[in-house]
PDB file of N, CA and C in Angstrom:
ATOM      1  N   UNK A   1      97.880 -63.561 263.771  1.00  0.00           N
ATOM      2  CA  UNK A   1      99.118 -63.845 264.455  1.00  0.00           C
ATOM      3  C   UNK A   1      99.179 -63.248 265.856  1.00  0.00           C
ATOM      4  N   UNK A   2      98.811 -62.093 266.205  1.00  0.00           N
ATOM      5  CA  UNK A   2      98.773 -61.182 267.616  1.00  0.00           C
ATOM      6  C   UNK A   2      98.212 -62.772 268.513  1.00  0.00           C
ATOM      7  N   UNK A   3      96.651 -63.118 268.062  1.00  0.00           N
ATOM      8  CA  UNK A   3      96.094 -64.103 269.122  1.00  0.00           C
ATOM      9  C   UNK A   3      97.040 -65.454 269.287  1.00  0.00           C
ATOM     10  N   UNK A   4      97.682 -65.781 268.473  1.00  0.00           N
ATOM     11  CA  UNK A   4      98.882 -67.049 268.466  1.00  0.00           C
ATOM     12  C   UNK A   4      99.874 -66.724 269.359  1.00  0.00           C
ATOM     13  N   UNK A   5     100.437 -65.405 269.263  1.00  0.00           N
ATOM     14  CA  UNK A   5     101.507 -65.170 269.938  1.00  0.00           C
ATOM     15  C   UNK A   5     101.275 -64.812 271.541  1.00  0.00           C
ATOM     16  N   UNK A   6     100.238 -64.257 271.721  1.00  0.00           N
ATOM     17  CA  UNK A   6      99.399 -64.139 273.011  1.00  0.00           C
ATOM     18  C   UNK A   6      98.980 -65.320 273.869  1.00  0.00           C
ATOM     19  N   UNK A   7      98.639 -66.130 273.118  1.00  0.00           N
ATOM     20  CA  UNK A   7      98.236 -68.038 273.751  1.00  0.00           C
ATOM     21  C   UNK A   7      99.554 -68.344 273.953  1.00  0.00           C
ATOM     22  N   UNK A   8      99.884 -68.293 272.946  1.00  0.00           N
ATOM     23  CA  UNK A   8     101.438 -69.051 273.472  1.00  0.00           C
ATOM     24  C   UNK A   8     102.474 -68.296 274.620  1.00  0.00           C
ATOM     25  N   UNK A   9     102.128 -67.144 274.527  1.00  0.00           N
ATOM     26  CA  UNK A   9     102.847 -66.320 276.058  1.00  0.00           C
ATOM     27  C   UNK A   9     104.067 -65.913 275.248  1.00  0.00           C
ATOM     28  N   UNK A  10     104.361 -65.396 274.001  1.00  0.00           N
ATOM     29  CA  UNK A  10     105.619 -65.501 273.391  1.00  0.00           C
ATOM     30  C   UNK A  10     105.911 -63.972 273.051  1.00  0.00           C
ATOM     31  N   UNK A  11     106.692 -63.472 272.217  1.00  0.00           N
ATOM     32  CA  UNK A  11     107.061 -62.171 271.613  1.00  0.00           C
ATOM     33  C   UNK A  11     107.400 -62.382 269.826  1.00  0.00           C
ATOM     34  N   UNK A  12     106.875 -62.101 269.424  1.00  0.00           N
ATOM     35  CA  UNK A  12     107.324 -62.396 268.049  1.00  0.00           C
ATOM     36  C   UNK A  12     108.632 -61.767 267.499  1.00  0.00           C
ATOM     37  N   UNK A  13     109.846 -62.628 267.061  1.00  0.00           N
ATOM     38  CA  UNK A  13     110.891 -62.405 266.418  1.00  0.00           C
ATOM     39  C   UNK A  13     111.200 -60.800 265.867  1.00  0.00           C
ATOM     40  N   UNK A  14     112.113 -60.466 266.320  1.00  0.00           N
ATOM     41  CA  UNK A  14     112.586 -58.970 265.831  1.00  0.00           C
ATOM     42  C   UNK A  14     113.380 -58.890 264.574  1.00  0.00           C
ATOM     43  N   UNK A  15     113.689 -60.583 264.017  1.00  0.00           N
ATOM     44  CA  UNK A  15     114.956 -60.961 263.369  1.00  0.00           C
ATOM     45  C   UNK A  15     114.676 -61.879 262.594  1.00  0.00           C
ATOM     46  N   UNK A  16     114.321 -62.328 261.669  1.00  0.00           N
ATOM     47  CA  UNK A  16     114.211 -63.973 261.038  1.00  0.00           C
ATOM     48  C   UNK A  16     114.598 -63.867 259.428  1.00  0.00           C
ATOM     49  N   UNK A  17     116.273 -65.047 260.182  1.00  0.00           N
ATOM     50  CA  UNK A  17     117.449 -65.205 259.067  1.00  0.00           C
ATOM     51  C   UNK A  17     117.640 -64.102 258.666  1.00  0.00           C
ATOM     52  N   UNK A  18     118.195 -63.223 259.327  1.00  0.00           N
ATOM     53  CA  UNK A  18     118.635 -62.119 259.068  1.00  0.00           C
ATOM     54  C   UNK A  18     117.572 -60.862 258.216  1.00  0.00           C
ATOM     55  N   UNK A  19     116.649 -60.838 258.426  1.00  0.00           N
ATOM     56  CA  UNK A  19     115.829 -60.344 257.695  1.00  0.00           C
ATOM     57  C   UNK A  19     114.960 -59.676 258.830  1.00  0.00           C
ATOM     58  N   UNK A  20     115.288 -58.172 259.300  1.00  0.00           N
ATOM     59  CA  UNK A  20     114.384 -57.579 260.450  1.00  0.00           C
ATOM     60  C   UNK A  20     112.523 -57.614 259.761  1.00  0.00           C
ATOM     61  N   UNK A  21     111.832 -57.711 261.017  1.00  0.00           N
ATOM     62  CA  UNK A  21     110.609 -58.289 260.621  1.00  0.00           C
ATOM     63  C   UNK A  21     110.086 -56.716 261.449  1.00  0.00           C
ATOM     64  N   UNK A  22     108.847 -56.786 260.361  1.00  0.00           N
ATOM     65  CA  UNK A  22     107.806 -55.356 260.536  1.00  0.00           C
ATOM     66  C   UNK A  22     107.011 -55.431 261.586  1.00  0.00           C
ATOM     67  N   UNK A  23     105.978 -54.686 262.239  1.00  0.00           N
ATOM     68  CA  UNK A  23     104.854 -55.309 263.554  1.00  0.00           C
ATOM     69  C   UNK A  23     104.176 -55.674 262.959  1.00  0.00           C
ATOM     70  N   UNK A  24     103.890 -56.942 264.319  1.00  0.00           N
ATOM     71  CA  UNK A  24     102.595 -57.283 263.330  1.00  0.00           C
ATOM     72  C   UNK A  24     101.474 -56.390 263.162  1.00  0.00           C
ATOM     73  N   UNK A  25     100.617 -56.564 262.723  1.00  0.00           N
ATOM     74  CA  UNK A  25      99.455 -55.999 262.491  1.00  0.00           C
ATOM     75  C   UNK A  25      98.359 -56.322 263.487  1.00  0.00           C
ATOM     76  N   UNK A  26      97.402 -55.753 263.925  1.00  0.00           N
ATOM     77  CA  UNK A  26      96.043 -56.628 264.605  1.00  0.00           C
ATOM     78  C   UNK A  26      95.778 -56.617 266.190  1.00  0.00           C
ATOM     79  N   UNK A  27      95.100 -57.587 266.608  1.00  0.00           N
ATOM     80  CA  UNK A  27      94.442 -57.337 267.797  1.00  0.00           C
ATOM     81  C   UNK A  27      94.104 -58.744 268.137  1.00  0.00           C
ATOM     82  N   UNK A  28      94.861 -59.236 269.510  1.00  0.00           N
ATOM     83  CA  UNK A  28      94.478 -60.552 269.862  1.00  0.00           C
ATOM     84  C   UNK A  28      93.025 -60.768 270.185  1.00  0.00           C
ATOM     85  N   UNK A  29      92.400 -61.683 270.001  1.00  0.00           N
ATOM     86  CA  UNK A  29      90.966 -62.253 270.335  1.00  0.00           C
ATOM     87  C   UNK A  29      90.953 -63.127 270.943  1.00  0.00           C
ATOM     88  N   UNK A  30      92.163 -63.126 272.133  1.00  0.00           N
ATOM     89  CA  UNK A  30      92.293 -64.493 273.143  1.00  0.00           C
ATOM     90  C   UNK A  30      91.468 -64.103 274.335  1.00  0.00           C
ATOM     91  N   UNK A  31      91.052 -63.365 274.476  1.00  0.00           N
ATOM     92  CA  UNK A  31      89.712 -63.072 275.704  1.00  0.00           C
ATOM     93  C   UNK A  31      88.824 -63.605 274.973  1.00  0.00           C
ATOM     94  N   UNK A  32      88.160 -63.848 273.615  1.00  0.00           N
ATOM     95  CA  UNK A  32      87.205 -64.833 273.482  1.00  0.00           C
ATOM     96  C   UNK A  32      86.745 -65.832 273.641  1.00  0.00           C
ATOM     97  N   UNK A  33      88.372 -66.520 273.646  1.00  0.00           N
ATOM     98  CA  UNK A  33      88.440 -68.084 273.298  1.00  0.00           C
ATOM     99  C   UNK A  33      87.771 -68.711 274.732  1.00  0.00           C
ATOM    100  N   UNK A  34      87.962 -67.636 275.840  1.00  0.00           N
ATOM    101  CA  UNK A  34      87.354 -68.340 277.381  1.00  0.00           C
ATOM    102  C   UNK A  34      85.839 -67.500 277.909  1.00  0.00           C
ATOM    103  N   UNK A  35      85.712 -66.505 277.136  1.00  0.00           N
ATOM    104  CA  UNK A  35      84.608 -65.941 277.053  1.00  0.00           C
ATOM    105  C   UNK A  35      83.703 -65.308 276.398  1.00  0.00           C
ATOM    106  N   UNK A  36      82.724 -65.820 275.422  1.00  0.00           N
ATOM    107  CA  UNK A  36      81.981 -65.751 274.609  1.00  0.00           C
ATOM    108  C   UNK A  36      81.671 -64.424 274.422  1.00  0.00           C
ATOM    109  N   UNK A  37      81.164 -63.329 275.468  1.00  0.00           N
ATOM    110  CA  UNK A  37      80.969 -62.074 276.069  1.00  0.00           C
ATOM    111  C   UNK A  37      81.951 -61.557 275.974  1.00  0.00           C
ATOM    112  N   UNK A  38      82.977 -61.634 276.021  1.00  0.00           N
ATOM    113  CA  UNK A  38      84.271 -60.607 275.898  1.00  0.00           C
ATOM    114  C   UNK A  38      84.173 -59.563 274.945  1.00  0.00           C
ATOM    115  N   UNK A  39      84.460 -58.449 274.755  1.00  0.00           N
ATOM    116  CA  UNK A  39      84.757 -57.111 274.112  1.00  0.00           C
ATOM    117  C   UNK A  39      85.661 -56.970 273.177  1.00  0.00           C
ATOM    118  N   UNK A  40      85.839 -56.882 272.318  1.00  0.00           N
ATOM    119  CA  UNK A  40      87.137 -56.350 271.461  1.00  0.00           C
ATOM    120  C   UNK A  40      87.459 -55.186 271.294  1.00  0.00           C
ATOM    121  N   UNK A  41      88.526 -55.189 271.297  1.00  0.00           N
ATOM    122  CA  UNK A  41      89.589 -53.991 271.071  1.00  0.00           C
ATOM    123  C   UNK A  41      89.642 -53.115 270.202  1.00  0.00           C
ATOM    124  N   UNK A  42      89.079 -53.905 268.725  1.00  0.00           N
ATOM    125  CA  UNK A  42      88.848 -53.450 267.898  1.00  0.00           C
ATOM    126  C   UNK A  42      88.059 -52.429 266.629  1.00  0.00           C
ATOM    127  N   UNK A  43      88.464 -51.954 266.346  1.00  0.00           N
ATOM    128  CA  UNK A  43      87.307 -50.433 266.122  1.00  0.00           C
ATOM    129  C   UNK A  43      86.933 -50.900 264.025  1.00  0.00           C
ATOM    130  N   UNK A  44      87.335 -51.483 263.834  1.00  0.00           N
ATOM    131  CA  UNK A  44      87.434 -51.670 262.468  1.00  0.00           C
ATOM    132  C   UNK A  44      88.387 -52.462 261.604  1.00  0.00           C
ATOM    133  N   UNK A  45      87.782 -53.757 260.929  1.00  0.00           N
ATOM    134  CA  UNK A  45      88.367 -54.522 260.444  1.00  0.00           C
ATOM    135  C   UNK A  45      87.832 -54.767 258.250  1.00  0.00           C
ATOM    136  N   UNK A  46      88.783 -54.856 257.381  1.00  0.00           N
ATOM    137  CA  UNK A  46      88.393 -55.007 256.335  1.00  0.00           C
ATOM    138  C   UNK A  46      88.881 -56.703 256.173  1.00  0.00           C
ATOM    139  N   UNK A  47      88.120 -56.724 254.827  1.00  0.00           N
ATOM    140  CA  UNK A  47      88.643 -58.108 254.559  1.00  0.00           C
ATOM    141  C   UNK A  47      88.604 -58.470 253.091  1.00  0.00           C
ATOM    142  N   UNK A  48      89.416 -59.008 252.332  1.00  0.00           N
ATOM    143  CA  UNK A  48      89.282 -58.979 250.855  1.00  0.00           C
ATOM    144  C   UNK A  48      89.977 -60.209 250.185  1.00  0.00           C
ATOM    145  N   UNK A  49      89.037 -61.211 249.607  1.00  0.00           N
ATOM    146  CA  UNK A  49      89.749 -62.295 248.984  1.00  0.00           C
ATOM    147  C   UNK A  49      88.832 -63.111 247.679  1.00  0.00           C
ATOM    148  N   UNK A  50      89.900 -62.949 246.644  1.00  0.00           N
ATOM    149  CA  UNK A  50      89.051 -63.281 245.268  1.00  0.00           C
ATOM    150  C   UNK A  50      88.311 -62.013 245.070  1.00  0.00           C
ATOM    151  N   UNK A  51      88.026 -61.098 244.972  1.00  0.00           N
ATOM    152  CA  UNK A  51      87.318 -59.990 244.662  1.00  0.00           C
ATOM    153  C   UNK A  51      85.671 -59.188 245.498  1.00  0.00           C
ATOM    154  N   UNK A  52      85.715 -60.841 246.818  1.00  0.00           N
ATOM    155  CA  UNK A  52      84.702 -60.483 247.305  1.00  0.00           C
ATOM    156  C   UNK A  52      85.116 -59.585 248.745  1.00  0.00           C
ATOM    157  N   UNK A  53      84.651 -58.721 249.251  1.00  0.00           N
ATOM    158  CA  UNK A  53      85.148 -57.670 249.937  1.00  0.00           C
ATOM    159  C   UNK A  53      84.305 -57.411 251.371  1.00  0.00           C
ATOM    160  N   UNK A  54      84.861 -56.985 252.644  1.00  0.00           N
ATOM    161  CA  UNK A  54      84.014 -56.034 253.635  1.00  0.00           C
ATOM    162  C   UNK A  54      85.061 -55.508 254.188  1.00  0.00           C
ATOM    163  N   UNK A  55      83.595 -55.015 255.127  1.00  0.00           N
ATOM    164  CA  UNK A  55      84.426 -53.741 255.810  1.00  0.00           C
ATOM    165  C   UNK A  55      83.468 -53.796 257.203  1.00  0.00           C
ATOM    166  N   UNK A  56      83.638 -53.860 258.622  1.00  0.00           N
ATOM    167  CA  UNK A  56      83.306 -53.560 259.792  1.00  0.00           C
ATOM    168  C   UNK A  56      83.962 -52.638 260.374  1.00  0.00           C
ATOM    169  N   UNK A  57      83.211 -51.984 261.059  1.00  0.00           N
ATOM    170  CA  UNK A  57      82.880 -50.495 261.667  1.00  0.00           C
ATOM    171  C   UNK A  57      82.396 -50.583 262.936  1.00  0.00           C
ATOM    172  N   UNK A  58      82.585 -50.751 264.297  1.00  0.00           N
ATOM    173  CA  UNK A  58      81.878 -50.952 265.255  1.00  0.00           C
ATOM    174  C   UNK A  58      80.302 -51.150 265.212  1.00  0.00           C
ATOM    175  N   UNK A  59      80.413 -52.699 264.724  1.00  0.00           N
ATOM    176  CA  UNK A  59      78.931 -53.423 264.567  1.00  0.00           C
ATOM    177  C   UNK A  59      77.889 -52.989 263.390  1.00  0.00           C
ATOM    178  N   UNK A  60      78.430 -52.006 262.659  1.00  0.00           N
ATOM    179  CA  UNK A  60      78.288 -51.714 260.907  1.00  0.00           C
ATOM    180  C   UNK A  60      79.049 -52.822 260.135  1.00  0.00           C
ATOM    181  N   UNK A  61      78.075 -53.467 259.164  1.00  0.00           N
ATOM    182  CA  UNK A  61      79.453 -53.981 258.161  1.00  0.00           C
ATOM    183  C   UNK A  61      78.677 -54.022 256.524  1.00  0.00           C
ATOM    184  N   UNK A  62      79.533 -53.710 255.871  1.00  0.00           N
ATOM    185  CA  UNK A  62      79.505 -53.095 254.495  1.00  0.00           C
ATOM    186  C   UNK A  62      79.957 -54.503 253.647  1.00  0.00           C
ATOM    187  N   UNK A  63      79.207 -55.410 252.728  1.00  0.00           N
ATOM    188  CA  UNK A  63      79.922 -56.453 252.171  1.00  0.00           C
ATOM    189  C   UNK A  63      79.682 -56.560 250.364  1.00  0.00           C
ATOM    190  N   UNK A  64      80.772 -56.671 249.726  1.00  0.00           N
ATOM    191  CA  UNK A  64      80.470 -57.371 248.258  1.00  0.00           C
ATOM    192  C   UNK A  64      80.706 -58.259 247.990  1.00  0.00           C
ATOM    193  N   UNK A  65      79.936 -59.081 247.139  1.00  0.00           N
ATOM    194  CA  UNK A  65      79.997 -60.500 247.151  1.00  0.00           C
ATOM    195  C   UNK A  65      80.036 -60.429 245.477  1.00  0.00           C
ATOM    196  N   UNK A  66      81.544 -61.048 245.460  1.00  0.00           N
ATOM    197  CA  UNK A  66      82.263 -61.142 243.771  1.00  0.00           C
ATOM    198  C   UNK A  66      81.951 -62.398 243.227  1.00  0.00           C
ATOM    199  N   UNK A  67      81.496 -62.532 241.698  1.00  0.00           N
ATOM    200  CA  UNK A  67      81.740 -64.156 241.132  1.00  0.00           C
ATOM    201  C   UNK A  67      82.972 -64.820 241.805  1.00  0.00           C
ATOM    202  N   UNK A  68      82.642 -66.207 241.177  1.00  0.00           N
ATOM    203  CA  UNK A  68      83.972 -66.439 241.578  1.00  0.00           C
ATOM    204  C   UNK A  68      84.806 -66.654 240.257  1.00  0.00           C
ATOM    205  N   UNK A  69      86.156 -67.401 240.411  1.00  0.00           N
ATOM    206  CA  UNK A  69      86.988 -67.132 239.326  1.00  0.00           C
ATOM    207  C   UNK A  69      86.228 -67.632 237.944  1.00  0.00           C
ATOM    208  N   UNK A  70      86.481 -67.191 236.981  1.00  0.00           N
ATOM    209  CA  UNK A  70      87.875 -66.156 236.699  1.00  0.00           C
ATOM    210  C   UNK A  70      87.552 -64.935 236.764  1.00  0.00           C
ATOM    211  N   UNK A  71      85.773 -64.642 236.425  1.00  0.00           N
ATOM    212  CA  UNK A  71      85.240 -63.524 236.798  1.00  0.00           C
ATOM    213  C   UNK A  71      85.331 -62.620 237.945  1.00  0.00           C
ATOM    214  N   UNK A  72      86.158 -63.213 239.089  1.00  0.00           N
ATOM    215  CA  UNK A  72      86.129 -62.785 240.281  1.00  0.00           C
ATOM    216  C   UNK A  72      86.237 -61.228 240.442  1.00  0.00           C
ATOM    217  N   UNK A  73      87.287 -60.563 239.327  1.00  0.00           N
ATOM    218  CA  UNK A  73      87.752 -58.942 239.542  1.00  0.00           C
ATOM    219  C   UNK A  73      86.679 -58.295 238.414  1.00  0.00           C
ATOM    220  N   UNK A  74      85.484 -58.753 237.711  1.00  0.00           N
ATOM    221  CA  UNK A  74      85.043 -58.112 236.759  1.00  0.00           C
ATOM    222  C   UNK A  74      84.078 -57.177 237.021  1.00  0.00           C
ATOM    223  N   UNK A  75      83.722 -56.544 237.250  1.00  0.00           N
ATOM    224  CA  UNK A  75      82.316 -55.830 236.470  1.00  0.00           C
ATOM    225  C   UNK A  75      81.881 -55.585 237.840  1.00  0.00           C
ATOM    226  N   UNK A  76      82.733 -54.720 238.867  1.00  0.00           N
ATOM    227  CA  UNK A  76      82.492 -53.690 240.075  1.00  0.00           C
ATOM    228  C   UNK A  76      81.205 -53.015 240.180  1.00  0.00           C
ATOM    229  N   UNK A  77      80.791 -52.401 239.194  1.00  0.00           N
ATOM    230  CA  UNK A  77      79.752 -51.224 239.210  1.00  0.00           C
ATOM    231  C   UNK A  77      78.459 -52.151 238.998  1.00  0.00           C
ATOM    232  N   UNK A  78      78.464 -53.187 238.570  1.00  0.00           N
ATOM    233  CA  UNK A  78      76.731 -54.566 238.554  1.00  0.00           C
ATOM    234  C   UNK A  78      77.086 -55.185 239.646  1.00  0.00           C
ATOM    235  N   UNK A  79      78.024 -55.229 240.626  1.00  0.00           N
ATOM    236  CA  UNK A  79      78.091 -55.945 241.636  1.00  0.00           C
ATOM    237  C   UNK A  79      77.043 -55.634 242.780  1.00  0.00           C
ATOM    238  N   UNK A  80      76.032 -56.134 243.403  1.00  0.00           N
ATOM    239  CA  UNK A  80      75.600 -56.202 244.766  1.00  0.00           C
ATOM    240  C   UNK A  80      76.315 -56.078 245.673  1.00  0.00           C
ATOM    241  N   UNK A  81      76.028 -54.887 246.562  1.00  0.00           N
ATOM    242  CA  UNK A  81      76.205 -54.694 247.742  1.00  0.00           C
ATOM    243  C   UNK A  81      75.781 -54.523 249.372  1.00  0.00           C
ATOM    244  N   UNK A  82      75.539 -55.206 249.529  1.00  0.00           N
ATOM    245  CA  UNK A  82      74.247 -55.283 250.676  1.00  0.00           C
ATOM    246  C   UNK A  82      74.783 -54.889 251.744  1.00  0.00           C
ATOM    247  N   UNK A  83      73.995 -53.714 252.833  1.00  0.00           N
ATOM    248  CA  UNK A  83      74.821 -53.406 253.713  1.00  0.00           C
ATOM    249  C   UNK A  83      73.402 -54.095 255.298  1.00  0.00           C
ATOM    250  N   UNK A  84      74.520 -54.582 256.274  1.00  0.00           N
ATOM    251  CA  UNK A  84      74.105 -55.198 257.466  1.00  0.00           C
ATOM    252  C   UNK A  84      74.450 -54.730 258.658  1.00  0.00           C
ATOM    253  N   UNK A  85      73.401 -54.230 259.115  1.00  0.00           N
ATOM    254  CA  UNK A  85      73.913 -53.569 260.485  1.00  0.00           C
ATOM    255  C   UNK A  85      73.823 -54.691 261.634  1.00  0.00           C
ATOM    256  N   UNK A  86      74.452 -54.131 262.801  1.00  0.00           N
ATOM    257  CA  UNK A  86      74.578 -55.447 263.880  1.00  0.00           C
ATOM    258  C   UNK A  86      75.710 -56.111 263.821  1.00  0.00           C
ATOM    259  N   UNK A  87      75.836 -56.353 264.971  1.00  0.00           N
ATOM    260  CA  UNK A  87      77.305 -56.795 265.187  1.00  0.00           C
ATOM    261  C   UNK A  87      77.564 -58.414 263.696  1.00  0.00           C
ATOM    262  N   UNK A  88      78.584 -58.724 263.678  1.00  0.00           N
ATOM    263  CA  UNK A  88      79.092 -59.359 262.649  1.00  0.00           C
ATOM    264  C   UNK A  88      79.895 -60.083 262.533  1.00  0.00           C
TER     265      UNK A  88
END
């Protein structure tokens, strides 16, 4: 959401339907979109969906790769974890 609200030149809502809204979270990546080379801001990002998981670290990244459903949350400790250095 940060890079949406940044393209669009906007401020994100302090208010919606009466319901005060939290910050967002994150770091726009709209210097990418015009330059491939651009830098990020960013020092560390996780990511987690269906049970498969990472984690980046300034150009470290740590990943598990889960069955998929229904098995997706099972059996953590036989899971593979392969770790990849270099940007990511």
């Amino acid at each position: 959401m940060p890079t949406l609200y940044s393209v669009l030149g906007i401020d994100p809502p302090e208010v919606v339907k009466g319901y005060t809204q939290f910050p967002l979270e994150g770091i726009s990546f709209e210097a990418t979109l015009n330059d491939a080379g651009a830098t990020t801001d960013k020092q560390t990002q996780f990511y987690s969906m269906g049970g498969t998981r990472a984690i980046w670290h300034q150009g470290w990244k740590a990943a598990a790769v889960s069955p998929s459903a229904p098995d997706m949350w099972a059996r953590y400790a036989t899971q593979r974890a392969p770790l990849r250095a270099g940007a990511g």
